[in-house]
Protein backbone atom coordinates (compact mmCIF):
# COMPACT_ATOMS: atom_id res chain seq x y z
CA UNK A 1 10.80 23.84 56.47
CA UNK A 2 9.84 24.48 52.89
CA UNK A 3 13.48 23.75 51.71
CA UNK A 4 13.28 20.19 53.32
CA UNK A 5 9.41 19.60 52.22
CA UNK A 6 11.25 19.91 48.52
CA UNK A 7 14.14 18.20 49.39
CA UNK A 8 11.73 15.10 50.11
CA UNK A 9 9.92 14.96 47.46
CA UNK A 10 12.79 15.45 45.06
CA UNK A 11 14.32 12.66 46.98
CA UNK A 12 11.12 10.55 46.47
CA UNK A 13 10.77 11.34 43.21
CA UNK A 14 14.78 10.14 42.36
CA UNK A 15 13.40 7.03 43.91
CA UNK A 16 10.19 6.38 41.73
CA UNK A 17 12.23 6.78 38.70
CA UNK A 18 15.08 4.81 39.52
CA UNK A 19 12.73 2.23 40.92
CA UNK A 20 11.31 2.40 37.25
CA UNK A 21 12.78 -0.17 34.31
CA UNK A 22 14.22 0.51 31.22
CA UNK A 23 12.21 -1.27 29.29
CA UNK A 24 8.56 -2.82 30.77
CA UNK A 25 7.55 -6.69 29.76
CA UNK A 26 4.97 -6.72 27.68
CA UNK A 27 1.56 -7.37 29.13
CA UNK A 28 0.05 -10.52 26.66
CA UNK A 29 -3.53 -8.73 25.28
CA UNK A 30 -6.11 -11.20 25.33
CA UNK A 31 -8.94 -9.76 23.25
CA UNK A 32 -12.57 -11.31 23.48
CA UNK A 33 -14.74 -12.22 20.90
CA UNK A 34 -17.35 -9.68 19.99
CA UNK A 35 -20.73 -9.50 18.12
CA UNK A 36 -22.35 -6.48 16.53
CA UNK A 37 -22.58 -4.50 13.66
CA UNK A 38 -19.32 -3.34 13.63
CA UNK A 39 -17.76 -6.31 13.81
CA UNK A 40 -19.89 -8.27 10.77
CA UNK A 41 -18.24 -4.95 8.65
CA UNK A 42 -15.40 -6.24 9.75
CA UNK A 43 -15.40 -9.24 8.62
CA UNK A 44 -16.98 -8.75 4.96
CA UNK A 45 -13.82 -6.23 4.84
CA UNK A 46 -11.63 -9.12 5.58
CA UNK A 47 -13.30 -11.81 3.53
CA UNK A 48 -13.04 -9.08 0.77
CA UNK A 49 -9.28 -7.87 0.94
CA UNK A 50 -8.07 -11.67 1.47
CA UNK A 51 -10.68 -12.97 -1.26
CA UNK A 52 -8.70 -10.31 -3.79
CA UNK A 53 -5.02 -10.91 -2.18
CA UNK A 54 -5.07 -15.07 -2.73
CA UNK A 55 -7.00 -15.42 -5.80
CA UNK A 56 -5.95 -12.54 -8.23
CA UNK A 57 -3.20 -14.43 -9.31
CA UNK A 58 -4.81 -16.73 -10.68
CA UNK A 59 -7.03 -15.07 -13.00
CA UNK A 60 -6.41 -15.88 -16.44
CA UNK A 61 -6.31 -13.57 -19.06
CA UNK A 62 -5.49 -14.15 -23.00
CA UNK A 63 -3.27 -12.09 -24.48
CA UNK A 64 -2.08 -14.21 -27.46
CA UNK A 65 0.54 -16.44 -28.47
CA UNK A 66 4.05 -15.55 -26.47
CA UNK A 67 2.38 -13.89 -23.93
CA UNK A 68 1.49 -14.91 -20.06
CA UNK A 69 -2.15 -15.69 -19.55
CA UNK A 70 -2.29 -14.13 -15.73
CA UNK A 71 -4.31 -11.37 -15.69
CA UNK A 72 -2.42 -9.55 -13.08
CA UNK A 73 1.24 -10.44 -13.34
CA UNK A 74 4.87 -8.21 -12.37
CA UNK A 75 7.13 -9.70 -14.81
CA UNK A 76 10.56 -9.40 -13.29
CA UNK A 77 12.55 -10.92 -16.12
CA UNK A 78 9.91 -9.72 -19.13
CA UNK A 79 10.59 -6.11 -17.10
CA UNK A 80 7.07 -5.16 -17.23
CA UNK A 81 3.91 -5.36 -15.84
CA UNK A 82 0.63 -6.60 -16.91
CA UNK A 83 -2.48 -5.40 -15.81
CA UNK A 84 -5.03 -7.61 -17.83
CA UNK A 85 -5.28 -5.66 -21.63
CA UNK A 86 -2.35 -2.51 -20.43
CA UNK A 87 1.20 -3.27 -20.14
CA UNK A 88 3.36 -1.08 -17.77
CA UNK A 89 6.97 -0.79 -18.86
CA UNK A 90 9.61 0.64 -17.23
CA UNK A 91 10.13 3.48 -18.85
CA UNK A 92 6.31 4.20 -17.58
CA UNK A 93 7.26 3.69 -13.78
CA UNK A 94 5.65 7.71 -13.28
CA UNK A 95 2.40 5.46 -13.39
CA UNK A 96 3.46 3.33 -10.49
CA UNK A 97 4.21 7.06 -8.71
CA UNK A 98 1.32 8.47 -9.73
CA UNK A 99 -0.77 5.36 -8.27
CA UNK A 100 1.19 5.57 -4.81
CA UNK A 101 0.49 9.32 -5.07
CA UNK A 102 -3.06 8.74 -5.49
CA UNK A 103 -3.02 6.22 -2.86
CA UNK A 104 -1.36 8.62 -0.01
CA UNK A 105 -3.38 11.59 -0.71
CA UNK A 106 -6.54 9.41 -0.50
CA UNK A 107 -5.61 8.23 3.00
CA UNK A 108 -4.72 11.60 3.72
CA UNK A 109 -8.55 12.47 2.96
CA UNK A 110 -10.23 9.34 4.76
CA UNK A 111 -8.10 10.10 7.97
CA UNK A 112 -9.06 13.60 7.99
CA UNK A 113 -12.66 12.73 7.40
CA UNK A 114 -12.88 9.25 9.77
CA UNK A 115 -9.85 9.17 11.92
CA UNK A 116 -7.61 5.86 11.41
CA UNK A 117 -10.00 3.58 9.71
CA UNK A 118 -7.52 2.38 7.62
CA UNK A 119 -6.00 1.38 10.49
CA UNK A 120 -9.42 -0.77 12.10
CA UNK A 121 -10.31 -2.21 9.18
CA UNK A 122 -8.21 -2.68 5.97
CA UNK A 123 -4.36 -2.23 7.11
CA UNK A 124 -2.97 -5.60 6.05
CA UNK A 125 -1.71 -6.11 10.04
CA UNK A 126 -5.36 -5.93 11.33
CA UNK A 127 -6.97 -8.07 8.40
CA UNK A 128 -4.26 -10.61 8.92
CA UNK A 129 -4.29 -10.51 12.87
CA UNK A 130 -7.49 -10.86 13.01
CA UNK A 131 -7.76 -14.05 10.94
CA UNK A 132 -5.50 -15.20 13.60
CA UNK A 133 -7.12 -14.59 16.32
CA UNK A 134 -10.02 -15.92 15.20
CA UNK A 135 -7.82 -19.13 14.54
CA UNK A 136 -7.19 -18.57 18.29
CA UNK A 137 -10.11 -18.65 19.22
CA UNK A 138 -11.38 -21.73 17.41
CA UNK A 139 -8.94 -24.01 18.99
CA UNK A 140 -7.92 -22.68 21.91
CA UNK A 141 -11.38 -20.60 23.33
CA UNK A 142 -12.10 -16.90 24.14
CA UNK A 143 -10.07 -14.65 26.20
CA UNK A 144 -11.32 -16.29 29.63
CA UNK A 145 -10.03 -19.82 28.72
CA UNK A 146 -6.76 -18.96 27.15
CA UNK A 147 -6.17 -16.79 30.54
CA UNK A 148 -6.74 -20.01 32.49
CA UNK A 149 -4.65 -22.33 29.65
CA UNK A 150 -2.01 -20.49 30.03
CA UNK A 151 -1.58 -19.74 33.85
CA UNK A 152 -1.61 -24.01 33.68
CA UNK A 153 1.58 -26.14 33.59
CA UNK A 154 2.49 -27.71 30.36
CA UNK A 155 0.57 -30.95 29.83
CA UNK A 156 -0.59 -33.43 26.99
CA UNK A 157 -3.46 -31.26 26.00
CA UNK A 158 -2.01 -27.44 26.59
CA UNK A 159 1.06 -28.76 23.91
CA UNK A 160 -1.49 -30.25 21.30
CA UNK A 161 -3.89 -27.47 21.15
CA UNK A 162 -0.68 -25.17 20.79
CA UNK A 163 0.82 -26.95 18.15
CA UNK A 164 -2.60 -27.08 16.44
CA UNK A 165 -2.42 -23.48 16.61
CA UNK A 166 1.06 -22.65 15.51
CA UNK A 167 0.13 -25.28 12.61
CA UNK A 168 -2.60 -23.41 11.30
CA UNK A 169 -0.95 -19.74 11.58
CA UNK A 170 2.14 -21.14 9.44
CA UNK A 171 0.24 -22.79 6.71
CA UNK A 172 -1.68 -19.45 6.56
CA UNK A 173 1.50 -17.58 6.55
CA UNK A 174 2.82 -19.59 4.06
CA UNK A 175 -0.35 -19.44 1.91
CA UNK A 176 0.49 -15.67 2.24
CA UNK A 177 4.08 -15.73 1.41
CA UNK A 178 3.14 -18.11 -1.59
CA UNK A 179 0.26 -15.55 -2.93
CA UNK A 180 2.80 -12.67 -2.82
CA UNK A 181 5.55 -14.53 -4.83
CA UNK A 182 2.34 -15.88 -7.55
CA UNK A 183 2.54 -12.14 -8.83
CA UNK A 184 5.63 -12.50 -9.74
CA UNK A 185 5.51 -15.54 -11.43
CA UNK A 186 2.81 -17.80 -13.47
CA UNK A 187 0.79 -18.98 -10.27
CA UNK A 188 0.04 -22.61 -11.46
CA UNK A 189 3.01 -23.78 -12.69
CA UNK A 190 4.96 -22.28 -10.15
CA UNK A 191 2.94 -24.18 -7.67
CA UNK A 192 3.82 -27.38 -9.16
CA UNK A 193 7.33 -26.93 -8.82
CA UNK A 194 7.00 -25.95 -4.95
CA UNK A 195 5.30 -28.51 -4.69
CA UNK A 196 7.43 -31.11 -6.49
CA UNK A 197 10.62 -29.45 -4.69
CA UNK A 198 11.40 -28.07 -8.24
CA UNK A 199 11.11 -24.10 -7.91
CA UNK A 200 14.09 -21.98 -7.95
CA UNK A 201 15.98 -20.94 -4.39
CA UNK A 202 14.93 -17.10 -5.06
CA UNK A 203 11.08 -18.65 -5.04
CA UNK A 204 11.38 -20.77 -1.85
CA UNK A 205 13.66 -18.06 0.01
CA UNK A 206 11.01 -15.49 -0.79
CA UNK A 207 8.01 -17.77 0.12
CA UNK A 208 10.10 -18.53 3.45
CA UNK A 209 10.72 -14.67 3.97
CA UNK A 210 6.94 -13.83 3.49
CA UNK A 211 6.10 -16.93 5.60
CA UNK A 212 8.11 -15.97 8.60
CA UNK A 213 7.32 -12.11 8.70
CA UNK A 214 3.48 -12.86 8.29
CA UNK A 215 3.83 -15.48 11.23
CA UNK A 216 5.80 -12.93 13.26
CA UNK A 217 3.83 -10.00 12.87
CA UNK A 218 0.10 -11.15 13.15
CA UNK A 219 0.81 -14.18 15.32
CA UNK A 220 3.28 -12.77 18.20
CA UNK A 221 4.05 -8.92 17.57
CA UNK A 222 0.51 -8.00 16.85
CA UNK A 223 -0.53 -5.08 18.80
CA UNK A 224 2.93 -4.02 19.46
CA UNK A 225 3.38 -3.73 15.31
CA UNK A 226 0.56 -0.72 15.99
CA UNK A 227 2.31 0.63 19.04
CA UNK A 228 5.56 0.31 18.49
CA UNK A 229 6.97 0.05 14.47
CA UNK A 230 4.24 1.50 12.22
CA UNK A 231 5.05 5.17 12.16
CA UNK A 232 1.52 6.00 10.84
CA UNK A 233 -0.32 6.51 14.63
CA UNK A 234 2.40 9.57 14.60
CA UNK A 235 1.64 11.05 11.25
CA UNK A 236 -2.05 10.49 11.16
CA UNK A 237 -2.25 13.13 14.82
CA UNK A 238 -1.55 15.88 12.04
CA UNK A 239 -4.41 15.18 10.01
CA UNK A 240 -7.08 14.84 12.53
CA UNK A 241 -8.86 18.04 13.58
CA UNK A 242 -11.83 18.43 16.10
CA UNK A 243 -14.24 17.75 13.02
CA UNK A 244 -12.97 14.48 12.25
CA UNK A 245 -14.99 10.98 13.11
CA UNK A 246 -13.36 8.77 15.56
CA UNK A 247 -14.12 6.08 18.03
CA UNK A 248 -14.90 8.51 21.44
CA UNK A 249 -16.07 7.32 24.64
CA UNK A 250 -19.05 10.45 25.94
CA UNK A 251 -17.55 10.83 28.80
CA UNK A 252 -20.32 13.39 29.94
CA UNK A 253 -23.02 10.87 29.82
CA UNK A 254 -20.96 8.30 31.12
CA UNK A 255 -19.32 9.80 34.72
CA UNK A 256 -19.92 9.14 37.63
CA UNK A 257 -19.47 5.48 36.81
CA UNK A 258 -19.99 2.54 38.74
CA UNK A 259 -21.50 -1.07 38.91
CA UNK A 260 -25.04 -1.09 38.43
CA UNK A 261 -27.95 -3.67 39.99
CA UNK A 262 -31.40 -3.83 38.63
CA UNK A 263 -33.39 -2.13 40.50
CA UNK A 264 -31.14 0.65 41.39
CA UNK A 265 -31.90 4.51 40.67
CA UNK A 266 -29.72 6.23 37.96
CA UNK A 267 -30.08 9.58 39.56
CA UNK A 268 -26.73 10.89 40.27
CA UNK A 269 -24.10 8.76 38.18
CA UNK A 270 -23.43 7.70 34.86
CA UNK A 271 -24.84 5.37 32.28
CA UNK A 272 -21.26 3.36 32.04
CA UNK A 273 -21.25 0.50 34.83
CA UNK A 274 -17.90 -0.07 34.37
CA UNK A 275 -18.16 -3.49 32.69
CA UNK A 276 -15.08 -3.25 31.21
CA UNK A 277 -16.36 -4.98 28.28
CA UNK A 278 -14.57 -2.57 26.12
CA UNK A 279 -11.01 -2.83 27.52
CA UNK A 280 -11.58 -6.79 27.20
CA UNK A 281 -12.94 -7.07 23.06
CA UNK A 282 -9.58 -4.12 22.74
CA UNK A 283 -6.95 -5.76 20.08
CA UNK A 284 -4.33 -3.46 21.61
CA UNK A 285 -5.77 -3.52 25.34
CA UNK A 286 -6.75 -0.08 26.02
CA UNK A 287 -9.14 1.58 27.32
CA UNK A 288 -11.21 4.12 25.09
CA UNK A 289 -12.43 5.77 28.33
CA UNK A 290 -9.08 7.46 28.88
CA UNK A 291 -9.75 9.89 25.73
CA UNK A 292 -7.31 9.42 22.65
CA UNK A 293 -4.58 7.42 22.95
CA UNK A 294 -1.95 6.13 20.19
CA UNK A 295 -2.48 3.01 20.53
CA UNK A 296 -6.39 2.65 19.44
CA UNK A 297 -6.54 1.89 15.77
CA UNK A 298 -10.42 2.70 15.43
CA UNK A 299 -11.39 -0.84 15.05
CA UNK A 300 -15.24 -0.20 16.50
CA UNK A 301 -15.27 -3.34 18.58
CA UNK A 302 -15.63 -1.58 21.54
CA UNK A 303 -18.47 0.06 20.13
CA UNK A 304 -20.09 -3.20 19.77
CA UNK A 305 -19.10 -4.26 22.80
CA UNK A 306 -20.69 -1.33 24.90
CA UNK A 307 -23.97 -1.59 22.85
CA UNK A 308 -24.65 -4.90 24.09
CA UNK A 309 -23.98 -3.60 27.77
CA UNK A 310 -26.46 -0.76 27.08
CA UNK A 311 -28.99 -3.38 25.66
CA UNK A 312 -28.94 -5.21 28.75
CA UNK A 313 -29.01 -2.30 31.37
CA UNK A 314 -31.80 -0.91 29.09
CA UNK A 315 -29.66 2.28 28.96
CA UNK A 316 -29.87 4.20 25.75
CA UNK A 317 -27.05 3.18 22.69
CA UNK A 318 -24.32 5.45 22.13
CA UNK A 319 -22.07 5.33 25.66
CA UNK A 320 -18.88 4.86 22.81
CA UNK A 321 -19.59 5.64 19.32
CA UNK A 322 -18.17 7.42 16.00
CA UNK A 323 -18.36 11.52 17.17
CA UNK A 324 -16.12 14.46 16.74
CA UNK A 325 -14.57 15.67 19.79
CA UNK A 326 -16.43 19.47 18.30
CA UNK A 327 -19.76 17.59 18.96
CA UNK A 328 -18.41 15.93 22.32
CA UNK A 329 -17.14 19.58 23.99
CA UNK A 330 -20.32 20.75 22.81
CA UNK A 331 -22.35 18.21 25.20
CA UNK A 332 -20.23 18.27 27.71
CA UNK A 333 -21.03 21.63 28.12
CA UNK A 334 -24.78 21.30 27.99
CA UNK A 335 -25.03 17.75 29.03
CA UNK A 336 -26.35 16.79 25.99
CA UNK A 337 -28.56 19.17 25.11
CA UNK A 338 -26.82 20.61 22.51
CA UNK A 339 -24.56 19.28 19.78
CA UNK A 340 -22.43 20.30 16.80
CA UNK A 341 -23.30 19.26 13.61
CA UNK A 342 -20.21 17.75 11.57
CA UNK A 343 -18.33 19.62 8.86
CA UNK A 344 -16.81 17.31 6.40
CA UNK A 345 -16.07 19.91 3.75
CA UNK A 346 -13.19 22.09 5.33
CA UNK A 347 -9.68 23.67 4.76
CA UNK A 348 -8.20 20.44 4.97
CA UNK A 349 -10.14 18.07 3.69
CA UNK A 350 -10.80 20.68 0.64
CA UNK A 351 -6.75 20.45 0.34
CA UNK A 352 -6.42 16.67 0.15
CA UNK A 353 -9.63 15.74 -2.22
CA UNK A 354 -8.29 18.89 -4.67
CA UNK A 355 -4.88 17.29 -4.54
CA UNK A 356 -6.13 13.90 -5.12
CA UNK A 357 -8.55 15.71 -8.30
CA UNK A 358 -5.34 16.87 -10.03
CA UNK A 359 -3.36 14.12 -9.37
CA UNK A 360 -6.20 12.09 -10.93
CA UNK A 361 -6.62 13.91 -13.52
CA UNK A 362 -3.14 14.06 -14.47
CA UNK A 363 -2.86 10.59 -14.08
CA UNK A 364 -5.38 10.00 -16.58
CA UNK A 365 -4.55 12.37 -18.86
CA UNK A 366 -1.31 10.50 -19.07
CA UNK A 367 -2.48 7.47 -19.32
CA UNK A 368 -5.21 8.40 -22.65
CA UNK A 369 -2.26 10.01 -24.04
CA UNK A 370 0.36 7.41 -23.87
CA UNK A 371 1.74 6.33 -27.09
CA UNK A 372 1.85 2.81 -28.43
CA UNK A 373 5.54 3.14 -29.81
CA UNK A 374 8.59 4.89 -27.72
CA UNK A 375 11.91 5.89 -29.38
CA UNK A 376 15.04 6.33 -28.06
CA UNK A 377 18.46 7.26 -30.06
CA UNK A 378 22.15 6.93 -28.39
CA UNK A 379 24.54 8.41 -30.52
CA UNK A 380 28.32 6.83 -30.23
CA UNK A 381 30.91 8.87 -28.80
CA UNK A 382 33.70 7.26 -30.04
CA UNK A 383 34.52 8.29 -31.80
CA UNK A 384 32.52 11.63 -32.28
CA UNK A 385 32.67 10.86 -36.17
CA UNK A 386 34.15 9.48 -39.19
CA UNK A 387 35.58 11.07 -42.33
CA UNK A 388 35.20 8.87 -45.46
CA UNK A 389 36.89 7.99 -48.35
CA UNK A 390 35.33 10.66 -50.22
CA UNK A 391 35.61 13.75 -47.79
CA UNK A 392 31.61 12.62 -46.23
CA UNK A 393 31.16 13.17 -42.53
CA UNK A 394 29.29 10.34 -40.90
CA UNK A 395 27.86 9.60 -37.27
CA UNK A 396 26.85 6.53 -35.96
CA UNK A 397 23.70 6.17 -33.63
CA UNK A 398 22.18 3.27 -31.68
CA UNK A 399 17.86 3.56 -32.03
CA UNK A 400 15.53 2.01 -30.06
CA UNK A 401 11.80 1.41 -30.77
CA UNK A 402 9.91 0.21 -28.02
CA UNK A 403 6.35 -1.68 -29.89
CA UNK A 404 3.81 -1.89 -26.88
CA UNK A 405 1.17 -3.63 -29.23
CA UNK A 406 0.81 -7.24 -29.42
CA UNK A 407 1.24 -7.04 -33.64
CA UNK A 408 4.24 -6.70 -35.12
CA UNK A 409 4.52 -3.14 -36.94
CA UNK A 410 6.81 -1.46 -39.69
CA UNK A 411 7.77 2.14 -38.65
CA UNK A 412 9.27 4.66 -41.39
CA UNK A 413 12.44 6.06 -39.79
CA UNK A 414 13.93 9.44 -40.57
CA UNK A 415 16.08 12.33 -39.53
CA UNK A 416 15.66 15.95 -39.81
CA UNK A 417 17.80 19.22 -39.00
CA UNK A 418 20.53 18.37 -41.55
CA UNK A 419 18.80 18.69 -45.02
CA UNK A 420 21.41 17.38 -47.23
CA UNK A 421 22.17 14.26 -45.03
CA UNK A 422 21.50 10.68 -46.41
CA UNK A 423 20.13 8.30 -43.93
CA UNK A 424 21.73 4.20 -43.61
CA UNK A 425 20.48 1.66 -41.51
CA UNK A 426 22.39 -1.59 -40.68
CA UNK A 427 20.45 -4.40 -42.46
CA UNK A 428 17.75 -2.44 -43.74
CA UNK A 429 16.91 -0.65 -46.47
CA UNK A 430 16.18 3.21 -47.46
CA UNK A 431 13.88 4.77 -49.61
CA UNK A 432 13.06 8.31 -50.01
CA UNK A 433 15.64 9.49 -47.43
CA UNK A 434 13.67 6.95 -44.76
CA UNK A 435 14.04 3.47 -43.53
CA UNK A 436 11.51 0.61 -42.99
CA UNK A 437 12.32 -0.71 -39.27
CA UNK A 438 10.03 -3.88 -38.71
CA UNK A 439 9.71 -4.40 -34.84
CA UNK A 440 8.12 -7.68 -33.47
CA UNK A 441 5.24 -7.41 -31.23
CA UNK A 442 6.25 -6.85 -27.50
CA UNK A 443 9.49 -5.91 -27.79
CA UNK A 444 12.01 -3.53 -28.55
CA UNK A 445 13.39 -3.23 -31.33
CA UNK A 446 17.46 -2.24 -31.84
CA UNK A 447 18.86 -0.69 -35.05
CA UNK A 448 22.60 0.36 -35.79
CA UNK A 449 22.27 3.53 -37.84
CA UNK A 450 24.43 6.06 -40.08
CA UNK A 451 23.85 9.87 -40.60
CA UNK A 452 25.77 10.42 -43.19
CA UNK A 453 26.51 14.75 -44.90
CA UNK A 454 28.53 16.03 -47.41
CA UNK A 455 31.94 17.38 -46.29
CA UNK A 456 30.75 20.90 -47.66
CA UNK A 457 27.48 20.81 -45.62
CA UNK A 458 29.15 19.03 -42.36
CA UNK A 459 28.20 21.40 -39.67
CA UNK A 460 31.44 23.09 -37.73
CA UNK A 461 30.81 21.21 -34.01
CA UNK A 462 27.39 20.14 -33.12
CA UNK A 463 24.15 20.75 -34.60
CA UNK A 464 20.77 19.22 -33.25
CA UNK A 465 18.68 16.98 -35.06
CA UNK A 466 15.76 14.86 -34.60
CA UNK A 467 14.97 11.66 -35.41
CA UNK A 468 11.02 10.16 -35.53
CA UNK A 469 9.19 7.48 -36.92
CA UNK A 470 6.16 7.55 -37.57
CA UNK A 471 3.48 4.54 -38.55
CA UNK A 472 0.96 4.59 -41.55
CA UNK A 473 -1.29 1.83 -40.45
CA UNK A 474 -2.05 2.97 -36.73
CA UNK A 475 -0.97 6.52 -37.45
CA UNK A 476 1.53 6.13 -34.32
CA UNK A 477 4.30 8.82 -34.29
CA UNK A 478 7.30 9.27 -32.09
CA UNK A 479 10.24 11.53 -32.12
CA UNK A 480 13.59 11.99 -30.29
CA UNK A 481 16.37 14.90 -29.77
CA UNK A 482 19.89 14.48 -30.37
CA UNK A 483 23.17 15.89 -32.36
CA UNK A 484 25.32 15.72 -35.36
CA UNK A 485 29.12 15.94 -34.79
CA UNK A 486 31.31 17.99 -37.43
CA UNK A 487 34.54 18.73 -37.68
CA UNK A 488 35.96 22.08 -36.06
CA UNK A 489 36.43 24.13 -38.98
């Protein structure tokens, strides 16, 4: 009898999974409108990250003749960046690390602390989905009348508040695509030539590419970009503890639930009257009363949502809020008699703001300490020397001074390790066993130059030497390592 009873089920089980797709359509979210405090935060957030992303480029700044006026610009072809008054070059790309560094250890920190609020409120996929739902919303209503619009046949109406909508997603997108290519480039002038049909193909193929992945992601994808390709939800489950904030539905003060009448006695169930006024105001259509689930991004709206509910039932606020599932196992326990206070200083979060203190500080340190002037000596390897006339041994080097100032500057170049050697520069000359190097503002400067040693003091192989200039008006000094090449005795 028992054998059979299993046989059953494992026979109705083989059913229920083969009766199961591969892959599940996806159910369209329809999220409603909301009001609250929450959601004004919401939107000063996104009024202030999209205020920054379009208009920053075009910011002027002065920086003298020869140089671009945009305060903020990543100069591909100059290969550097400007950052208003400091210049980033590549050979300082440990500043670009050290800023990502900063940046992931300081999410690191806000996650532990408050859960995925980078998530809710400035990830560029929620600030830009929710401009366009709110675009949505203006043309084509709230989540009950675009349920009914689109359960209806096409007709005149359906198609021309569509294509009113589609209209206004792609000239955002585009104005997106365009404000991402505008640090690259001079923003004004390259909006001209767009414009006029005049700007290059790598300018309108970027614009296009930025155009099309904006309208993709925050006008059809949406939710499923949080769900399904943004690998964060997975790493952020590491950093979250029982003493971190998040979005948590108190489920202890909300069970039994049912509808609710006024009038009706409150003795024996819950405060939640199952409104669903939280699943419907959901940008990823979930419901926060099921506990933790991937898919919520911490956005607060159903916070807002479930206020107003409480506000009208004259139950007390609170049902959903921002609580630490230490405070919420506390409650449950006592029924709310009790709670547990919340510890932001911990192991963890101890970990990530010390990390993000050194990295700081290095960061900093680095950046006081960086020089105005870089050098850089190649020495040519063939061949390894060259035997003059007279019996001399010479090597030939390529230098490299890298002025960061917007003045041109002289630097005194000279070599040391070899005392009896005689320094030559291609075009310039030599005084005192140095050489005057002029470099023009901005720029690198390139010098062919000789080392030059009597055949009696020629070293036997390869000796080190260093090379450095150094300069008198700003006191700026900078050295580099390499060899002299002798003959094998």
């Amino acid at each position: 009898m028992d054998n059979r009873v299993r046989d059953d089920e494992a026979v109705s089980l083989r059913k229920q999974k083969e009766a199961l797709p591969l892959y599940v359509t996806r159910i369209k979210v329809y999220p409603r409108a909301v009001a609250g405090q929450w959601r004004r935060i919401k939107w000063a957030v996104l009024v202030l990250l999209l205020g920054i992303y379009y208009l920053v480029p075009w910011i002027r700044w002065d920086r003298g003749p020869d140089a671009p006026n945009q305060a903020i610009l990543i100069d591909l072809d100059g290969r550097r960046g400007w950052f208003f008054d400091t210049v980033i070059w590549p050979q300082e790309v440990y500043f670009v690390t050290g800023l990502l560094i900063l940046a992931a250890f300081g999410l690191f920190l806000a996650t532990s602390l408050f859960g995925r609020v980078w998530c809710g409120f400035t990830c560029p996929q929620t600030v830009w989905t929710d401009l366009f739902m709110w675009v949505e919303r203006l043309i084509e209503g709230d989540r009950n009348e675009r349920m009914r619009m689109d359960r209806q046949p096409m007709s005149v109406a359906k198609a021309a508040r569509k294509t009113l909508k589609h209209a206004a997603w792609l000239v955002i997108a585009a104005a997106t695509g365009g404000a991402w290519v505008f640090y690259y480039v001079d923003a004004p002038s390259t909006l001209v030539k767009i414009l006029r049909g005049e700007a290059s193909a790598e300018v309108y193929a970027f614009v296009g590419l930025f155009t099309a992945t904006t309208y993709v992601l925050a006008g059809w994808a949406r939710e499923q970009v949080c769900t399904y390709m943004c690998p964060w939800p997975r790493f952020q489950a590491a950093m979250l503890d029982e003493q971190s904030l998040i979005v948590t539905y108190q489920k202890w003060r909300g069970e039994k639930r049912g509808k609710h009448k006024a009038g009706d006695d409150w003795e024996g169930r819950g405060d939640c009257v199952d409104c669903n006024l939280c699943v419907a105001v959901c940008p990823t259509g979930i419901d926060i009363r099921d506990g933790q689930q991937i898919e919520c991004i911490g956005c607060s709206l159903c916070v807002d949502a479930c206020t107003q509910t409480m506000d009208k039932v004259g139950r007390p606020r609170g049902l959903i809020r921002w609580d630490t599932l230490a405070n919420q196992q506390v409650k449950e326990r006592t029924k709310g008699g009790q709670r547990a206070p919340w510890r932001p200083v911990r192991p963890r979060t101890v970990l990530y703001a010390g990390l993000l203190l050194v990295v700081s500080a290095i960061f900093l340190t680095a950046f006081v300490l960086r020089t105005t002037a870089e050098l850089t000596v190649q020495r040519d390897r063939s061949p390894n020397f060259v035997r003059l006339s007279n019996g001399d041994i010479r090597n030939a080097y390529t230098v490299k001074i890298l002025n960061k100032q917007r003045q041109e500057h002289r630097y005194r170049l000279s070599v040391s390790g070899l005392p009896q050697a005689t320094l030559g520069v291609v075009g310039a000359g030599t005084e005192g066993g140095e050489a005057e190097l002029a470099v023009h503002p901005d720029t690198v400067g390139t010098f062919r130059v000789f080392v030059t040693v009597p055949a009696s003091a020629a070293p036997s192989g390869t000796r080190p030497i260093a090379f450095g200039i150094r300069d008198a008006e700003s006191e700026t000094r900078a050295a580099h390592d390499a060899v002299f090449v002798g003959p094998a005795r």
